[in-house]
Protein backbone atom coordinates (compact mmCIF):
# COMPACT_ATOMS: atom_id res chain seq x y z
CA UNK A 1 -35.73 1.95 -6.57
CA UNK A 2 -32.15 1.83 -5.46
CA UNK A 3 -30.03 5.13 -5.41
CA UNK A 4 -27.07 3.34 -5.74
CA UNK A 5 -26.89 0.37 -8.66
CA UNK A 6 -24.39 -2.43 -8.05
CA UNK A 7 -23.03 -5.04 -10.41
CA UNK A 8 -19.69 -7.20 -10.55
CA UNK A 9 -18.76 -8.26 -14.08
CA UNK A 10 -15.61 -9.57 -15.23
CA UNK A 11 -13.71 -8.07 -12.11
CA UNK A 12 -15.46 -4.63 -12.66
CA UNK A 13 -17.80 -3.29 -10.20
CA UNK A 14 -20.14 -0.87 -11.71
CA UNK A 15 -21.40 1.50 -9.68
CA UNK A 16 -24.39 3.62 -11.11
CA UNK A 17 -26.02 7.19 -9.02
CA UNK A 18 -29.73 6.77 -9.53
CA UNK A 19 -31.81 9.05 -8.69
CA UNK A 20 -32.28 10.60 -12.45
CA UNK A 21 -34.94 12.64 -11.64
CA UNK A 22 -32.83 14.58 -9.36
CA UNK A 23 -30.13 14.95 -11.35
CA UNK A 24 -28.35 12.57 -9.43
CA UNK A 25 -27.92 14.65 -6.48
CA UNK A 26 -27.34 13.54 -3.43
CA UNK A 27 -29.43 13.12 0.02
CA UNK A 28 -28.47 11.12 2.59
CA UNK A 29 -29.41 7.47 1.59
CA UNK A 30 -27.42 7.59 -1.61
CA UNK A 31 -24.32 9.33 -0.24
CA UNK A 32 -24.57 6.31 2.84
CA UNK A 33 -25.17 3.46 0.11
CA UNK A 34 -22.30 4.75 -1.82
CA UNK A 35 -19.82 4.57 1.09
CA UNK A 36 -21.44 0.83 1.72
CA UNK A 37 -20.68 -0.20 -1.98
CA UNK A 38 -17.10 1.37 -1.97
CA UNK A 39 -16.51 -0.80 1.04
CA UNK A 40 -17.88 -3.90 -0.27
CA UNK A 41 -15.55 -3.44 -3.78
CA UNK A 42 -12.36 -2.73 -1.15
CA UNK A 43 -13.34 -6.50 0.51
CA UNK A 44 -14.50 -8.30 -2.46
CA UNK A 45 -11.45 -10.47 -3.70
CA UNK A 46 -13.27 -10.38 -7.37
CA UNK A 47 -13.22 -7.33 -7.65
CA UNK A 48 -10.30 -5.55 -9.46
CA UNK A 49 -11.43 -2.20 -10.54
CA UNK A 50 -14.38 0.17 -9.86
CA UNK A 51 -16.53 2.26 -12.02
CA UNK A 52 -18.85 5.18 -11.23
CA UNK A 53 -21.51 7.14 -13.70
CA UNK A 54 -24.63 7.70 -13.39
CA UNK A 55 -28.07 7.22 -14.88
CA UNK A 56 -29.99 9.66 -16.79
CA UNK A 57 -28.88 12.98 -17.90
CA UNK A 58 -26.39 13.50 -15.22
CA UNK A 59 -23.16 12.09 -13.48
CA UNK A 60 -24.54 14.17 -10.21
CA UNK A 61 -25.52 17.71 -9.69
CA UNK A 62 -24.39 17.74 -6.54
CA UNK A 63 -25.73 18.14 -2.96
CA UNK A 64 -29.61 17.73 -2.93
CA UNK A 65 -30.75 21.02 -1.99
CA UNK A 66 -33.96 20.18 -0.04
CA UNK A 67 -31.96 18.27 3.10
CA UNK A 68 -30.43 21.72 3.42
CA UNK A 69 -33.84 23.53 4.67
CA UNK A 70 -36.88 22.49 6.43
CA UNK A 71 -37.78 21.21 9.89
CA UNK A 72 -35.79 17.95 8.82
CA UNK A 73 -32.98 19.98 7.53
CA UNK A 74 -29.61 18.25 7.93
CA UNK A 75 -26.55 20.89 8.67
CA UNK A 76 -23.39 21.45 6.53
CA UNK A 77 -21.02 20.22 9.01
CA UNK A 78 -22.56 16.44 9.30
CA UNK A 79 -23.06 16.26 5.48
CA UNK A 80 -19.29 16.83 5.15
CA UNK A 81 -18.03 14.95 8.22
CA UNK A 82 -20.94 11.88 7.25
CA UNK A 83 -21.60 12.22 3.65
CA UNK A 84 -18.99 13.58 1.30
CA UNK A 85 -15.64 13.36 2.99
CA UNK A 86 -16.22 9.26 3.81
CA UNK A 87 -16.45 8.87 0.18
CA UNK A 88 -13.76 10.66 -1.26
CA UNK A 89 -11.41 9.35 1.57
CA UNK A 90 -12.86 5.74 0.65
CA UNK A 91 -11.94 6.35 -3.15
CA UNK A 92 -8.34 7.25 -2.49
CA UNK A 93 -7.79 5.09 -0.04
CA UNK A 94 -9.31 1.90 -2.11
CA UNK A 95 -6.32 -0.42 -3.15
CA UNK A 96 -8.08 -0.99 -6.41
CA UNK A 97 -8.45 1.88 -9.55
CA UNK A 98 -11.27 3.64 -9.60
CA UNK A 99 -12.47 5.22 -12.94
CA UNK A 100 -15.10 8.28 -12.91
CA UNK A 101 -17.43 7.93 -16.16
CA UNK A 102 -18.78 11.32 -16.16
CA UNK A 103 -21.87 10.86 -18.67
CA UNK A 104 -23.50 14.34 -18.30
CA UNK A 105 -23.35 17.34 -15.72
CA UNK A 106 -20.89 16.75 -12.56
CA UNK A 107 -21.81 19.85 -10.29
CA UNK A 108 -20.30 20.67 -7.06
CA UNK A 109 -19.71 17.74 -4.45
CA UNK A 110 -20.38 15.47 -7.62
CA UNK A 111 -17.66 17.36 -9.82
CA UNK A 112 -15.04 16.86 -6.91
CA UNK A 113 -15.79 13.15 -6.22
CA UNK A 114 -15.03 12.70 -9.68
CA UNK A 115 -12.31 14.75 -10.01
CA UNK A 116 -10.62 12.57 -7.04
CA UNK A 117 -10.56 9.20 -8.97
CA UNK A 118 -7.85 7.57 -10.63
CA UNK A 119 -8.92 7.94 -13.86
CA UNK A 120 -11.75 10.35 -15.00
CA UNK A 121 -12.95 10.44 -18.51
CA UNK A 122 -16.09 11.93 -19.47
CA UNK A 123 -18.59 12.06 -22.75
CA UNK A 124 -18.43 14.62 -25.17
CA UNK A 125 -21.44 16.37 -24.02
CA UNK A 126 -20.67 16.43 -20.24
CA UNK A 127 -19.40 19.37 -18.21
CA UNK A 128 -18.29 20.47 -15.05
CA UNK A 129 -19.26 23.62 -12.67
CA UNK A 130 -17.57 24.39 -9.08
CA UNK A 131 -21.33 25.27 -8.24
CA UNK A 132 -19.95 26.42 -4.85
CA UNK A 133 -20.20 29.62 -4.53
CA UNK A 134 -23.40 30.34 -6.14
CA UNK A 135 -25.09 29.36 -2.84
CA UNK A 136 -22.71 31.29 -0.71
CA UNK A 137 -20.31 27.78 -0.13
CA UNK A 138 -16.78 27.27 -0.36
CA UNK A 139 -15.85 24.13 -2.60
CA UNK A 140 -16.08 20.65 -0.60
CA UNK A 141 -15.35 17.21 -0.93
CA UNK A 142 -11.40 17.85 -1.40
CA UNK A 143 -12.12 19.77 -4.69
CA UNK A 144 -10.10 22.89 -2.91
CA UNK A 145 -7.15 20.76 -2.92
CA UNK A 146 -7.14 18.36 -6.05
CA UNK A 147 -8.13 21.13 -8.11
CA UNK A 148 -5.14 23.10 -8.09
CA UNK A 149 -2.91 20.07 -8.23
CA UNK A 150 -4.73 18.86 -11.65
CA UNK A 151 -5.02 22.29 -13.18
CA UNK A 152 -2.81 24.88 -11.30
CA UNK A 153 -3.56 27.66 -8.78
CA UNK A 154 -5.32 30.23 -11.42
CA UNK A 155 -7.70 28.18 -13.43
CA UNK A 156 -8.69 26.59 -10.07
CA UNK A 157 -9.47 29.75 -8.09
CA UNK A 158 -10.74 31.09 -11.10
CA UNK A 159 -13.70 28.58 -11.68
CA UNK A 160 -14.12 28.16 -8.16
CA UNK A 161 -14.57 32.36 -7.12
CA UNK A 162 -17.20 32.42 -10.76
CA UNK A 163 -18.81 29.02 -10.60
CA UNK A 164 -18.27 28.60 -14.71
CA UNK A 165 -19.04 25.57 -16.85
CA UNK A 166 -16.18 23.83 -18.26
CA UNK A 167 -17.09 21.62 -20.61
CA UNK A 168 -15.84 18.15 -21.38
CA UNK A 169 -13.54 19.18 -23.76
CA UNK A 170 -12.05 21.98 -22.48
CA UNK A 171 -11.83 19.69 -19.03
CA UNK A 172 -9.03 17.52 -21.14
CA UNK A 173 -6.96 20.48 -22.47
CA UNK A 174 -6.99 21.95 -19.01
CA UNK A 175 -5.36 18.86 -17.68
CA UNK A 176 -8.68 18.17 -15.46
CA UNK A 177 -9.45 14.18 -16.77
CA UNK A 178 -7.90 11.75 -19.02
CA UNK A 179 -9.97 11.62 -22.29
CA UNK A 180 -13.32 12.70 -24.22
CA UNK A 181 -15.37 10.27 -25.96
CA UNK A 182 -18.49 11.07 -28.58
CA UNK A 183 -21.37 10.38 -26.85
CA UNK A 184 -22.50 7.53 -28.85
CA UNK A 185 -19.06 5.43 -28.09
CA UNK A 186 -18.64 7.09 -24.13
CA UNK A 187 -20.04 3.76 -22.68
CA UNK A 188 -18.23 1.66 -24.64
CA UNK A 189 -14.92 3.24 -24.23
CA UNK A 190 -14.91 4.09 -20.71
CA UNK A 191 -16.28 0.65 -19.67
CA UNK A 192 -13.05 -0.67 -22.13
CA UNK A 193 -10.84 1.13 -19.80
CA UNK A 194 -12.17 -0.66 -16.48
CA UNK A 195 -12.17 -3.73 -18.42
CA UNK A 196 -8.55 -3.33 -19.11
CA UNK A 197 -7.57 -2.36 -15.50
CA UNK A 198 -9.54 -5.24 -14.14
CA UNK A 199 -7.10 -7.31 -15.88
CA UNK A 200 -3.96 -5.60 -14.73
CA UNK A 201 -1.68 -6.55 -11.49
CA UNK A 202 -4.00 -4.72 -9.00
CA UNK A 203 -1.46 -4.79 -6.39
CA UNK A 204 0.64 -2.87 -7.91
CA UNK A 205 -1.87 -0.56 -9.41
CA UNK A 206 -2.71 -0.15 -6.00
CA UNK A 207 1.09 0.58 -4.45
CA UNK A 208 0.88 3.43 -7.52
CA UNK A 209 -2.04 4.74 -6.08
CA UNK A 210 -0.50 4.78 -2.49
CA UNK A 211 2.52 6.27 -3.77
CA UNK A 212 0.49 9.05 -6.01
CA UNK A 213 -1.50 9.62 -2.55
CA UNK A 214 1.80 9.98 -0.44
CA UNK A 215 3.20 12.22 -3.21
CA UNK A 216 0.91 15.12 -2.29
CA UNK A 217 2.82 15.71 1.39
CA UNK A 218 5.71 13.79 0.93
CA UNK A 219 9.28 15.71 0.02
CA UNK A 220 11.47 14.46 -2.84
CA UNK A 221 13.94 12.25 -0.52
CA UNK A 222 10.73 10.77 1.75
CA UNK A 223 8.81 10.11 -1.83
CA UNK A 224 12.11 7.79 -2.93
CA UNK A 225 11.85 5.67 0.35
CA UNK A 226 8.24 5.14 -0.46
CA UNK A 227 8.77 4.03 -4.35
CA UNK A 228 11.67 2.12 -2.65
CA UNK A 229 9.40 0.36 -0.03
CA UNK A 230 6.31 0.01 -2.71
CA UNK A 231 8.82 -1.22 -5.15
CA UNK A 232 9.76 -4.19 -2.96
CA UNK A 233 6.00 -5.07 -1.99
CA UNK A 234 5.25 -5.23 -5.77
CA UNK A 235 8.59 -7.34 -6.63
CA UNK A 236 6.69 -10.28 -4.10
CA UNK A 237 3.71 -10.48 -5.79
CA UNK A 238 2.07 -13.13 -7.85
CA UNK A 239 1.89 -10.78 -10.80
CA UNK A 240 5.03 -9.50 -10.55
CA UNK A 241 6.24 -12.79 -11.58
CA UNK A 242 4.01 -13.95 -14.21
CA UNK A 243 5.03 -10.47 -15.77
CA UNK A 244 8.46 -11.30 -16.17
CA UNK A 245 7.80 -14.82 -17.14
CA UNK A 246 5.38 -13.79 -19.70
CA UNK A 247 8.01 -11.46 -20.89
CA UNK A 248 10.46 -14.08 -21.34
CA UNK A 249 8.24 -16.17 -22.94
CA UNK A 250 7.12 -13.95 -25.10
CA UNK A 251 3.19 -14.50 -24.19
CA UNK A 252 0.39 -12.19 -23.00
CA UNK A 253 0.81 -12.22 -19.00
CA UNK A 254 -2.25 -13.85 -16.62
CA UNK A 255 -2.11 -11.44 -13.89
CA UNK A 256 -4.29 -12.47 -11.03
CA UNK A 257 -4.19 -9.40 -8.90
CA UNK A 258 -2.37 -11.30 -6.62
């Protein structure tokens, strides 16, 4: 049984964790097959947007804890540099959206992977725990630096020093995802969202993305040159043009993600 599902449908690649008996957690193989997926939805020319979950009870608890000990045991340093910090470098840097369907518990390494897509939403009955520092760890997978940006320096430092569960809801008034969905309509409405983004100009989703990305370093005066170099790149595209055509004649636009 795969730990990483794969499907392309209607310009969405689906990408599911699965290994449900482990909460989703992650060893070596699935944190390797996920890096191998995200490359193959950067490549593939059908595919327009990405979406992660994962099967069972959990979105991902996190680090497996049993590659950390033993006579097999792999050290911190080459699950960061080999595991965790290819993927969320892969996610931001993928010139397609990327939406986070958190279905249940997103612990540690699997909280901040989701935390660094475009678009996180989550199911009513999902939560999220900084599980860091009951273990002795610091927060990984960028979580010590999109944290803070999505929430602000207190509520970040806060969950990250006490390791609390924040649950779904509470996620969306802190500013930490986009929206909550009853469980019973969660598939259906996050799976709506990729839908719709599949069908959007994904070049200039993707320039937004770039720009967002550039926006965390960048000062105010180098942040205008970008918009104004982005700007232009998105003016020569395909769906640049059917947008304004469609506009002018008054019809739903056929955007190609070209």
């Amino acid at each position: 049984m795969t730990p990483v599902q794969f499907e392309i449908n209607n310009a969405v690649a689906y990408i599911h964790l699965n290994r449900p008996e482990k909460f989703n957690s992650f060893n070596r193989e699935m944190a390797l097959l996920l890096q191998n997926r995200l490359d193959e939805c950067a490549s593939l020319h059908e595919v327009r947007c990405v979406y992660i979950t994962g099967n069972g009870k959990a979105f991902s608890a996190g680090q497996d804890i049993s590659e950390l000990v033993g006579e097999n045991k792999i050290e911190i340093k080459q699950i960061l540099s080999e595991h965790y910090n290819p993927i969320v470098k892969r996610i931001r840097n993928l010139p397609k959206p990327v939406v986070a369907a958190v279905n249940g518990v997103a612990a540690g390494a699997g909280a901040n992977i989701a935390l660094c897509c475009d678009i996180v939403v989550a199911a009513e009955s999902a939560s999220f725990i900084q599980a860091f520092s009951k273990i002795g760890l610091i927060p990984d997978s960028g979580g010590t630096f999109t944290l803070p940006r999505l929430i602000g320096w207190q509520k970040a430092s806060a969950l990250m020093m006490t390791g609390d569960k924040v649950s779904a809801t509470e996620a969306e008034k802190l500013g930490m995802l986009y929206k909550v969905f009853p469980d019973v309509t969660f598939e259906e409405e996050s799976k709506k969202i990729a839908t719709t983004l599949a069908q959007m100009p994904t070049k200039g989703l993707a320039y937004t993305k770039h720009a967002l990305n550039h926006s965390f370093t960048n000062n105010w005066e180098e942040q205008l040159l970008l918009e104004d170099e982005f700007q232009q790149k998105a003016a020569q595209t395909h769906d640049y043009n059917e947008g304004i055509t469609a506009f002018l004649q008054k019809r739903t636009a056929n955007f190609k993600g070209e």
